[in-house]
Structures are given as C-alpha cells and as structure tokens.
Protein backbone atom coordinates (compact mmCIF):
# COMPACT_ATOMS: atom_id res chain seq x y z
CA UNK A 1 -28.17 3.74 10.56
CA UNK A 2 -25.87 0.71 9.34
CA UNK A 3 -24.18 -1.27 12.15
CA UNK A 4 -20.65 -0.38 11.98
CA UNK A 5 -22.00 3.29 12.26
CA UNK A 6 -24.14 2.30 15.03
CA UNK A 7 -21.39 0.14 16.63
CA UNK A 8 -18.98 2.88 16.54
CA UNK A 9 -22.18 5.50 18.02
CA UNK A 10 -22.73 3.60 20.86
CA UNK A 11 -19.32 3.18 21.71
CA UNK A 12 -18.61 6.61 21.79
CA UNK A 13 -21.49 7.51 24.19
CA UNK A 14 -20.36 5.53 26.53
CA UNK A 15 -16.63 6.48 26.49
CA UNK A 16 -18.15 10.45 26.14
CA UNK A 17 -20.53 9.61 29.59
CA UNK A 18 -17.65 8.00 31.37
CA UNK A 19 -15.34 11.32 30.60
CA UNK A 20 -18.15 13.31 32.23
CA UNK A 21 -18.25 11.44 35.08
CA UNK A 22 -14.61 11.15 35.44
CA UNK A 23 -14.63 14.78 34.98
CA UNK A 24 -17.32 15.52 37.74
CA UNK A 25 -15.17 13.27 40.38
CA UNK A 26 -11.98 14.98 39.34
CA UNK A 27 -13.57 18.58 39.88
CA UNK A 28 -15.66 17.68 43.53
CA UNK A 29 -12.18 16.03 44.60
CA UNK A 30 -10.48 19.33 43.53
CA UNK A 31 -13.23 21.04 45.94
CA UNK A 32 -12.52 18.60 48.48
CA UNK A 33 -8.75 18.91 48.26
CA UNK A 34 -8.76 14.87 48.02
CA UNK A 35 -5.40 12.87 47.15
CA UNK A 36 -7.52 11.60 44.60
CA UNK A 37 -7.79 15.13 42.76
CA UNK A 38 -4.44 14.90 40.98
CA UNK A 39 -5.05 11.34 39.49
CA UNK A 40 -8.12 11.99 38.39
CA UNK A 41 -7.43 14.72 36.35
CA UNK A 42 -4.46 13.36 34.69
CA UNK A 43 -6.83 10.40 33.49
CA UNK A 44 -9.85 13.36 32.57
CA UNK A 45 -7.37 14.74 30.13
CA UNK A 46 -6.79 11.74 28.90
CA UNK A 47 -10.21 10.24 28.93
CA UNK A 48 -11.02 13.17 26.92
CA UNK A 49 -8.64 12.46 24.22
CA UNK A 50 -10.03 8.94 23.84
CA UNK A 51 -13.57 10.72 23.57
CA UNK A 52 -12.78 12.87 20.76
CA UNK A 53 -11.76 10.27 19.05
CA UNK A 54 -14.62 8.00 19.35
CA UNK A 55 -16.46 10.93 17.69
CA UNK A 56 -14.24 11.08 15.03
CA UNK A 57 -14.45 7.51 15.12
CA UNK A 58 -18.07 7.75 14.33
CA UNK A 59 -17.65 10.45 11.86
CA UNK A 60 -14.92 8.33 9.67
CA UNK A 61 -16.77 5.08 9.63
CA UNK A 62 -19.96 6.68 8.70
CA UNK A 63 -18.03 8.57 5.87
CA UNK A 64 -16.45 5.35 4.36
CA UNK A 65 -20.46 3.36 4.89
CA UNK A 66 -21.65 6.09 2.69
CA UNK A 67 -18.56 5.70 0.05
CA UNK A 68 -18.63 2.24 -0.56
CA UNK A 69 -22.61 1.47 0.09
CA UNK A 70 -23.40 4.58 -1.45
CA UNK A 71 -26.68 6.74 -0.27
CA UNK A 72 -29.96 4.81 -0.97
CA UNK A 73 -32.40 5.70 1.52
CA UNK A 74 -34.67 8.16 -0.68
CA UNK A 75 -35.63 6.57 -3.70
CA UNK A 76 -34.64 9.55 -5.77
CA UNK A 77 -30.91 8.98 -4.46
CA UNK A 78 -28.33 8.82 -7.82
CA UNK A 79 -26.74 5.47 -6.68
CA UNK A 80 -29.61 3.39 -7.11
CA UNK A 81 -30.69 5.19 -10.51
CA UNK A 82 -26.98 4.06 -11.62
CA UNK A 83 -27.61 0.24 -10.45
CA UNK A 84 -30.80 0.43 -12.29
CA UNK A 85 -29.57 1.56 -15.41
CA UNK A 86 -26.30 -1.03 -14.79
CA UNK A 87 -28.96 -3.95 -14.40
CA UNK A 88 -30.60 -2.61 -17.82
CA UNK A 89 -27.19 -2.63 -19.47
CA UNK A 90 -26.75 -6.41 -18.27
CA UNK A 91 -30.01 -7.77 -19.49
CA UNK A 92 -29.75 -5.90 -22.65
CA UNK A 93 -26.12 -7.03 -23.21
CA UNK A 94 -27.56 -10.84 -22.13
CA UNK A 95 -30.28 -10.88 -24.36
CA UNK A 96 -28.06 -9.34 -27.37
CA UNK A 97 -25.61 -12.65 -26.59
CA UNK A 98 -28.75 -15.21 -27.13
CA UNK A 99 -30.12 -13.21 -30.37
CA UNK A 100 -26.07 -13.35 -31.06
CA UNK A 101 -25.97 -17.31 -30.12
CA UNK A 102 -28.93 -18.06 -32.21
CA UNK A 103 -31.17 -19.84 -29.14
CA UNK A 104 -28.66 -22.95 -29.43
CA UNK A 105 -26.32 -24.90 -27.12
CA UNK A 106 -23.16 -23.71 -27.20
CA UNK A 107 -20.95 -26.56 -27.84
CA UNK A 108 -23.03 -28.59 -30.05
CA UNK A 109 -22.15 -28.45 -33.27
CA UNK A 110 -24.58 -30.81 -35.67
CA UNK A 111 -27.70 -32.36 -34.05
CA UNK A 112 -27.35 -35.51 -36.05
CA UNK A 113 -24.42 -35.82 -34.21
CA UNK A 114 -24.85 -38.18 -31.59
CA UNK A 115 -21.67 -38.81 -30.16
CA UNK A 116 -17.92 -37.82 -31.17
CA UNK A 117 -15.52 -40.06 -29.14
C-alpha cells in the first residue's frame, strides 16, 4: 500500500475507533440519564460525519495513487508493458539519431580544423 494511502488508512481508524467510543459513552450516559448524555451525542453525530469522510478520504486518495502511478504490482499489469515498450521507442529513436549523426561530434565541422577564433 503506498504511503499517502496508508497515511490516509490509519488516520481514519483512529477517527472511526474514537466515534465508537464516543458513541458507547453517549449511549451508557443516555442509560444513566447523565448531563453529559446530550453533549455527547451532539459531538457522536458529528464525530460520525468526520468518520465517513476519512473513509472516503481513503477511498479518493487511493483512487488518484492508482491514476497517476498507475497499477504495477503483477507483472502482467498494462502500465508497465506501456513503459517497456516507451523505453524501446527511446532507445530505438536514440540509436536512429547516432546512425543519423554519423558517430561524430556534433559541432565539429573539419578535423583539420584546429581552432576557429
């Protein structure tokens, strides 16, 4: 798993484990009839909006990894067959330039020539 996915992963387990607990307290204070009951609901319903939204949070960054990185982790995958036949392309087009240049330094124009100031 890359580390922005990761990153984002851990970060929503612990906001989704706090909720919980939050949750828990606000229903046993419920139970109780505690002052505390009201509060802590208010902030469960909120804490649980922040929670879904790590998750998505997860979701999206591990969505955008995969577009720009591409998926390479079985060696049958199509984006490194593309980069391998891109690095061909390169080296062919490379060599094709020194055949083209003639195996000479480019900006040299007569060997006898020594200097030209």
């Amino acid at each position: 798993m890359p580390d922005a996915v990761r990153t984002a992963a851990v970060r929503a387990v612990l906001i989704m484990s706090l909720t919980i607990i939050q949750a828990m307290v606000a229903f046993l204070s419920t139970l109780t009839g505690s002052w505390l009951a009201f509060p802590m609901v208010l902030s469960s319903v909120a804490s649980t909006v922040v929670a879904t939204w790590a998750v998505l949070d997860v979701w999206v960054t591990r969505q955008v990894w995969n577009q720009r990185h591409g998926v390479v982790s079985e060696p049958s995958s199509t984006a490194r067959q593309m980069r391998r036949e891109r690095r061909w392309a390169q080296r062919a087009a490379r060599a094709a330039e020194r055949d083209e240049a003639g195996g000479r330094i480019r900006g040299r124009r007569n060997a006898g020539d020594l200097s030209r100031a």
